[in-house]
Protein backbone atom coordinates (compact mmCIF):
# COMPACT_ATOMS: atom_id res chain seq x y z
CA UNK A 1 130.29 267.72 70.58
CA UNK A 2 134.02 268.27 70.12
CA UNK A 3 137.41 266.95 68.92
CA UNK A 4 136.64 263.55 66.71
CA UNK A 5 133.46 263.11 68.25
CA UNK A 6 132.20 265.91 66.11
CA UNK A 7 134.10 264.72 63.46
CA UNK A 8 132.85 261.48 63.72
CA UNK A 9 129.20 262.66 63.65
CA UNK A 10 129.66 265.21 61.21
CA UNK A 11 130.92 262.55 58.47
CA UNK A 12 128.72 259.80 59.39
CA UNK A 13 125.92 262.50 58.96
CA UNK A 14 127.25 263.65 55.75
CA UNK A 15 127.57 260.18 54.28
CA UNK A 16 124.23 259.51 54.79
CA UNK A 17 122.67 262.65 53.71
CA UNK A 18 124.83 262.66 50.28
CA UNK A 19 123.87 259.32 49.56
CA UNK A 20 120.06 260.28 50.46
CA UNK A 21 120.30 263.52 48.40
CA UNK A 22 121.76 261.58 45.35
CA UNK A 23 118.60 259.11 45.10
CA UNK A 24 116.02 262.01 45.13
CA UNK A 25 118.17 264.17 42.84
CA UNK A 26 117.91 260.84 40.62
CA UNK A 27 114.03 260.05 41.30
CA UNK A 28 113.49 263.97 40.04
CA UNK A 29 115.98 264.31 37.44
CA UNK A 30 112.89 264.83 34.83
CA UNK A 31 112.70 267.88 36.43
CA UNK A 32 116.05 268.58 36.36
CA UNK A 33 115.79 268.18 32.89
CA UNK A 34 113.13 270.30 32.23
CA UNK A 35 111.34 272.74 34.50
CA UNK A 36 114.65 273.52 36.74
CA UNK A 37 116.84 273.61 33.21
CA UNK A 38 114.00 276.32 31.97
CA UNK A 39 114.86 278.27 34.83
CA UNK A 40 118.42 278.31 35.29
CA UNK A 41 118.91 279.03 30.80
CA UNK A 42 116.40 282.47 32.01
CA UNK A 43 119.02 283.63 35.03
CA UNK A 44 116.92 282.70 37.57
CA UNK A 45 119.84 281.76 40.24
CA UNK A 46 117.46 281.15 43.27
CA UNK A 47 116.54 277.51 41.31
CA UNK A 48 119.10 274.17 41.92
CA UNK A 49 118.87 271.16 41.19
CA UNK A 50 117.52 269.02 43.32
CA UNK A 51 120.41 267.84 44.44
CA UNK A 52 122.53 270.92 44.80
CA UNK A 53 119.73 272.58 46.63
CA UNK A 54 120.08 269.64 49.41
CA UNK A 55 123.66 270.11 49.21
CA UNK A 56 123.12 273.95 49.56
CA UNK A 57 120.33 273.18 52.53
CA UNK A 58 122.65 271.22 54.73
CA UNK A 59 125.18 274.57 54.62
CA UNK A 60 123.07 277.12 55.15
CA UNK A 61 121.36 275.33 57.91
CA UNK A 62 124.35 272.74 59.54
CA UNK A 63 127.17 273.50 58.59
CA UNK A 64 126.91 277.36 59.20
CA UNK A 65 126.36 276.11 63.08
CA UNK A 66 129.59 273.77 63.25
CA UNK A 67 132.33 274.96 60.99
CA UNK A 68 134.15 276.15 63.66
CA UNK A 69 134.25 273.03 65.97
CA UNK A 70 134.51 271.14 62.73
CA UNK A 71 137.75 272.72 61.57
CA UNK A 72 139.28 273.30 64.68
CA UNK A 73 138.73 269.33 65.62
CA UNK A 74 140.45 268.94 62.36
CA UNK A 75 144.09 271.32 63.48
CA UNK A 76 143.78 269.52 66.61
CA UNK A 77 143.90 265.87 64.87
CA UNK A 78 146.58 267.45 62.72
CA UNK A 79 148.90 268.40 65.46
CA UNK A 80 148.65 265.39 67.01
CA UNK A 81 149.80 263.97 63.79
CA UNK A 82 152.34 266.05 63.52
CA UNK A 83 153.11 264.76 67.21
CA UNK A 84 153.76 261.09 65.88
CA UNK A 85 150.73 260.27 67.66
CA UNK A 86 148.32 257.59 65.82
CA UNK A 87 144.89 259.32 64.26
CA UNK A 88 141.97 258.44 62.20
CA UNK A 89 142.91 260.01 58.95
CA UNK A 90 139.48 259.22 57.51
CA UNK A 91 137.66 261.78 59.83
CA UNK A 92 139.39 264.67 57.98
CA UNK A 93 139.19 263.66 54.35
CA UNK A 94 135.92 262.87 54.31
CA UNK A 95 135.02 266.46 56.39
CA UNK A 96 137.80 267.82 53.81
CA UNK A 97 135.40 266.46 50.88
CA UNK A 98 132.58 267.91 52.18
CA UNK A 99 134.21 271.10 52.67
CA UNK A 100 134.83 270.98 48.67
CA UNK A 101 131.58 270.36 47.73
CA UNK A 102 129.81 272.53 49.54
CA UNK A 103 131.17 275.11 46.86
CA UNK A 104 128.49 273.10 44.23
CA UNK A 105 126.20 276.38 44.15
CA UNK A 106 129.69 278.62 43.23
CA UNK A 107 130.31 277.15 40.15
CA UNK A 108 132.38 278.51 37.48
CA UNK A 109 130.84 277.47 34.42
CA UNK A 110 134.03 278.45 32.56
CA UNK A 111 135.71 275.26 33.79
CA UNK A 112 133.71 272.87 32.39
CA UNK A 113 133.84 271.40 28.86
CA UNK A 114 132.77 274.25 26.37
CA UNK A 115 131.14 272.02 23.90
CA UNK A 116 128.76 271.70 26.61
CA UNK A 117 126.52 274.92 26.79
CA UNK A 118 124.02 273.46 29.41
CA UNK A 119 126.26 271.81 31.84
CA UNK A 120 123.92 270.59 35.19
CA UNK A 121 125.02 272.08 38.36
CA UNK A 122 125.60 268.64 39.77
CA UNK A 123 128.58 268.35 37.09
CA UNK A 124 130.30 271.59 37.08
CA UNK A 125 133.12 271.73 39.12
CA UNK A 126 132.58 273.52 42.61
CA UNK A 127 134.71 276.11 43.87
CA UNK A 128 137.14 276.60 46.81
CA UNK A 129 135.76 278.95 48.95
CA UNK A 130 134.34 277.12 51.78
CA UNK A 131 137.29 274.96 51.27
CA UNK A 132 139.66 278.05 51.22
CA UNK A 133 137.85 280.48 53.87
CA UNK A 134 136.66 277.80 56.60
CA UNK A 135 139.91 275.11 56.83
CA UNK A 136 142.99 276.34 54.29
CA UNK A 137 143.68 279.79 55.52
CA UNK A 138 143.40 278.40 59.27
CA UNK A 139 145.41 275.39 58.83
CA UNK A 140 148.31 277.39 57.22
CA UNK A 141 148.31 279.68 59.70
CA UNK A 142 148.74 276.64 62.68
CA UNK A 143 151.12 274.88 60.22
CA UNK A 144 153.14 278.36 60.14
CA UNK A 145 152.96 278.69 64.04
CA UNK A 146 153.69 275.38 65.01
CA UNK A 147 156.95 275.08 62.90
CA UNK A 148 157.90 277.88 64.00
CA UNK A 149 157.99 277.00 67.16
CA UNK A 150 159.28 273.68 66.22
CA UNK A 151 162.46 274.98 64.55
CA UNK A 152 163.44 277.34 67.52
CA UNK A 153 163.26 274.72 69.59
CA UNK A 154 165.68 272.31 67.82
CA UNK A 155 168.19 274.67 66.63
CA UNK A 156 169.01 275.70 70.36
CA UNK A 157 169.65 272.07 71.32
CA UNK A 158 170.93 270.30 67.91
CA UNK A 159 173.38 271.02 65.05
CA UNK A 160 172.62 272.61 61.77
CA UNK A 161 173.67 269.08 60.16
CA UNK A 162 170.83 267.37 62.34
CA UNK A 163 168.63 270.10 61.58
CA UNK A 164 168.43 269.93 57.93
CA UNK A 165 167.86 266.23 57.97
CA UNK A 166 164.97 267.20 60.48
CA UNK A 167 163.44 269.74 57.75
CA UNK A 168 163.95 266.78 55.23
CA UNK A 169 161.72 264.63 56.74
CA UNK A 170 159.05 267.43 57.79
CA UNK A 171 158.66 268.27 54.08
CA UNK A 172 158.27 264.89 53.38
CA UNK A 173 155.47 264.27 56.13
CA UNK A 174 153.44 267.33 55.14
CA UNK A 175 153.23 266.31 51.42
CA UNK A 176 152.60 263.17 52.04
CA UNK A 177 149.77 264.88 54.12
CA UNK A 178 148.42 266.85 51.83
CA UNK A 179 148.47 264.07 49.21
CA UNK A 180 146.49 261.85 51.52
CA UNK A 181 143.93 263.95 53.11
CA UNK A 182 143.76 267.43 51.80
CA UNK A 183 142.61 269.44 48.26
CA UNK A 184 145.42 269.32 45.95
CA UNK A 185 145.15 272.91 45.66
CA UNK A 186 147.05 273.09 48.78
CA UNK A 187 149.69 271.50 48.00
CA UNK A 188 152.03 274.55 46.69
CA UNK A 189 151.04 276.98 49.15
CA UNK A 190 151.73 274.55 52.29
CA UNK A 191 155.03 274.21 50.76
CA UNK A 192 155.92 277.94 50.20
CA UNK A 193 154.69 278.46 53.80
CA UNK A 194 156.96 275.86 55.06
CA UNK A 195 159.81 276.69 53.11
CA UNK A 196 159.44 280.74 54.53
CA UNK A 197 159.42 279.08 58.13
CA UNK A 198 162.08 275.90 57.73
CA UNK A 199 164.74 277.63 55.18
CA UNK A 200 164.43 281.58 54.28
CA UNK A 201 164.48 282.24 58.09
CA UNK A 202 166.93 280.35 58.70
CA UNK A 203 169.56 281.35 55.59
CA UNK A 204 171.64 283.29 57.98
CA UNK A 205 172.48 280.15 60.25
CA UNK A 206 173.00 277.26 56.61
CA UNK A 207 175.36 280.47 55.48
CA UNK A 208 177.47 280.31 58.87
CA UNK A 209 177.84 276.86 58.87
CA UNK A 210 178.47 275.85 55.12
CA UNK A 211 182.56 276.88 55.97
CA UNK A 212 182.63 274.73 58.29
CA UNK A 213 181.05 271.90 56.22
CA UNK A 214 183.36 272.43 53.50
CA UNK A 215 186.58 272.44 55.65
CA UNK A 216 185.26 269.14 57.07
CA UNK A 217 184.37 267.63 53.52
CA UNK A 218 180.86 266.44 54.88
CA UNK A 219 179.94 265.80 51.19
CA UNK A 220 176.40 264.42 52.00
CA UNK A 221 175.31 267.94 54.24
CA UNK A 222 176.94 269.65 51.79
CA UNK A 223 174.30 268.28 49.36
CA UNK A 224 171.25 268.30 51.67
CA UNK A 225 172.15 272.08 52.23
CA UNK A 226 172.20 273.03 48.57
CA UNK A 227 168.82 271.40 47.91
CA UNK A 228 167.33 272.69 51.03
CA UNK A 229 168.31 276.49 49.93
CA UNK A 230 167.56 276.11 46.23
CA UNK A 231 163.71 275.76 47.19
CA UNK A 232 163.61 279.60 48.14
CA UNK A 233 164.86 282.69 46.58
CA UNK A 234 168.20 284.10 46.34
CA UNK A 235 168.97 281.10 48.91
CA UNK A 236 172.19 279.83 47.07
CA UNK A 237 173.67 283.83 46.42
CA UNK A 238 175.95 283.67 49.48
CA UNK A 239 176.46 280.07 49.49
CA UNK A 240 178.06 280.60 45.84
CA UNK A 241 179.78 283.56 47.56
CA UNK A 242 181.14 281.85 50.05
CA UNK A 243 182.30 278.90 47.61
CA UNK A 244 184.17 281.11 45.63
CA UNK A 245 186.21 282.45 48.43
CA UNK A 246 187.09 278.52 49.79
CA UNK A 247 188.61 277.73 46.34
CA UNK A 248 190.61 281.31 46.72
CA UNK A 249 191.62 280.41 49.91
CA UNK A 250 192.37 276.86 48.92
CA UNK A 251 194.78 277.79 46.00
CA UNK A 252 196.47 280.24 48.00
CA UNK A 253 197.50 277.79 50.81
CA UNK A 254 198.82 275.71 47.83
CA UNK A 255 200.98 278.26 47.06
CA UNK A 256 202.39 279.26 50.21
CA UNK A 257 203.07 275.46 50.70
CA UNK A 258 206.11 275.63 48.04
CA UNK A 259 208.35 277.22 50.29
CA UNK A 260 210.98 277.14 47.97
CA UNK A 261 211.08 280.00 45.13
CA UNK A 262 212.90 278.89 43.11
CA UNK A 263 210.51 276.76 40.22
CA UNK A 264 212.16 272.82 40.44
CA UNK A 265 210.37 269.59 39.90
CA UNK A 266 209.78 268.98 43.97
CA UNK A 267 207.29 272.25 43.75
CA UNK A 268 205.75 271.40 40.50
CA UNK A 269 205.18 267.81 41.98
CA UNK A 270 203.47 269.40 45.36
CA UNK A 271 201.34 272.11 43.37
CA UNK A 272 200.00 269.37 40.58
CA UNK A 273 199.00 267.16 43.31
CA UNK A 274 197.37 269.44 45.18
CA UNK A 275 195.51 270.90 41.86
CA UNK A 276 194.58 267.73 40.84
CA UNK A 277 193.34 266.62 44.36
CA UNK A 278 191.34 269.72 44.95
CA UNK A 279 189.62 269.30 42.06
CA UNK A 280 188.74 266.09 42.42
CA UNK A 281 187.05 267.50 45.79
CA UNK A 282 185.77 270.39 44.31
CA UNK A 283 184.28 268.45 41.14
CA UNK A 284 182.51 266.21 43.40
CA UNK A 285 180.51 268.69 45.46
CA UNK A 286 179.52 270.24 41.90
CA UNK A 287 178.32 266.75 40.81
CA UNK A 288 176.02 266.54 43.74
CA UNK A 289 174.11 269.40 43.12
């Protein structure tokens, strides 16, 4: 089995075995209550609950054997995503959910209520780690590689302008992603790795072109380029920089515009309209961000 076949018969498997696993855990939750409780209050951490010891049964003795078709079926249907192509998004959150509870048996009871001294296993709340190790670290590693990739490519055949609006909408996509399919927990550390990839590594070419977009008074890039670089660190130093120097530059071709020395009403007239005009301009582009 591969690609959504496996994922397919991995869920359908999973389903069915949860469901199973939560009616026996309920037929023998007397001795959940009792003789298993006994145990676990003595330290004796080779005793589950029923239920968690199914749970804990179908990963040491399944899911040990597929994780690695499992996940990788999972970047592929991801990519493909990413590819505008059509997929069944239901395959990977319900693999993505079993992924999360698999982590039942590495609870931290420090999470849970503490008015509750005896919390059962089957209520604490599991830990990442098969989460983490066997799908998060992989698919931010293929989400780092493939818009990496990605953003070579466009930048050698589009504008910066068309560029940022393309980084926009990828942002977009991949929270909506991890809103829809993945662990919350993901959620910041997709978006530092995208912001490494999509903006702090590509600074150098926002910084060449912001001139340019200033000159031109594209308002609206002006904007999208100012939110795009205040996501990462020190982004906005040599765009302030570089600000700074346009209003110099501005005021001092105002100047050399009064040809005429001599201080008369004409001069005045040019200077306080071009004062007033450029900071109209100026005031705008500050309003925006």
């Amino acid at each position: 089995l591969c690609g959504e076949g496996i994922l397919d018969f991995y869920t359908t498997e999973w389903d069915s075995y949860r469901f199973s696993s939560k009616v026996v855990g309920g037929i023998f939750s007397y001795l959940n209550r009792h003789w298993i409780k006994r145990e676990l209050d003595e330290g004796n951490d080779d005793i589950y609950e029923v239920y968690v010891l199914a749970i804990v049964t179908w990963k040491e003795h399944l899911f040990v054997h597929l994780r690695s078709n499992i996940t990788a079926a999972m970047l592929m249907l991801i990519e493909r995503e990413r590819n505008s192509e059509k997929i069944n998004r239901k395959l990977i959150s319900g693999v993505i959910q079993s992924y999360v509870e698999l982590g039942v048996n590495e609870t931290d009871t420090s999470t849970t209520a503490s008015s509750s001294p005896a919390v059962p296993q089957v209520d604490r709340l599991p830990k990442l780690r098969v989460y983490r190790e066997h799908f998060e670290k992989h698919f931010i590693a293929e989400t780092e590689s493939y818009y990496a990739t990605e953003a070579a490519d466009f930048i050698a055949t589009n504008p910066v302008t068309e560029y940022m609006k393309k980084v926009e909408i990828r942002l977009k996509e991949e929270k909506e992603r991890c809103d829809l399919y993945l662990h919350e927990s993901t959620q910041e550390l997709l978006a530092k790795t995208l912001e490494k990839v999509l903006i702090s590594k590509q600074l150098e070419l926002f910084q060449n072109e912001f001139g340019n977009l200033l000159e031109s008074n594209k308002d609206s890039d002006l904007e999208r380029m100012y939110m795009l670089c205040d996501r990462v660190e020190n982004g906005l130093d040599e765009l302030r920089l570089a600000l700074q120097r346009h209003i110099a530059r501005q005021g001092e071709m105002a100047l050399d515009k009064i040809v005429d020395v001599a201080i008369n009403v004409s001069s005045l007239i040019i200077f306080h309209d071009f004062v007033i005009s450029f900071f109209k301009k100026l005031r705008g582009i500050l309003i925006s961000y």
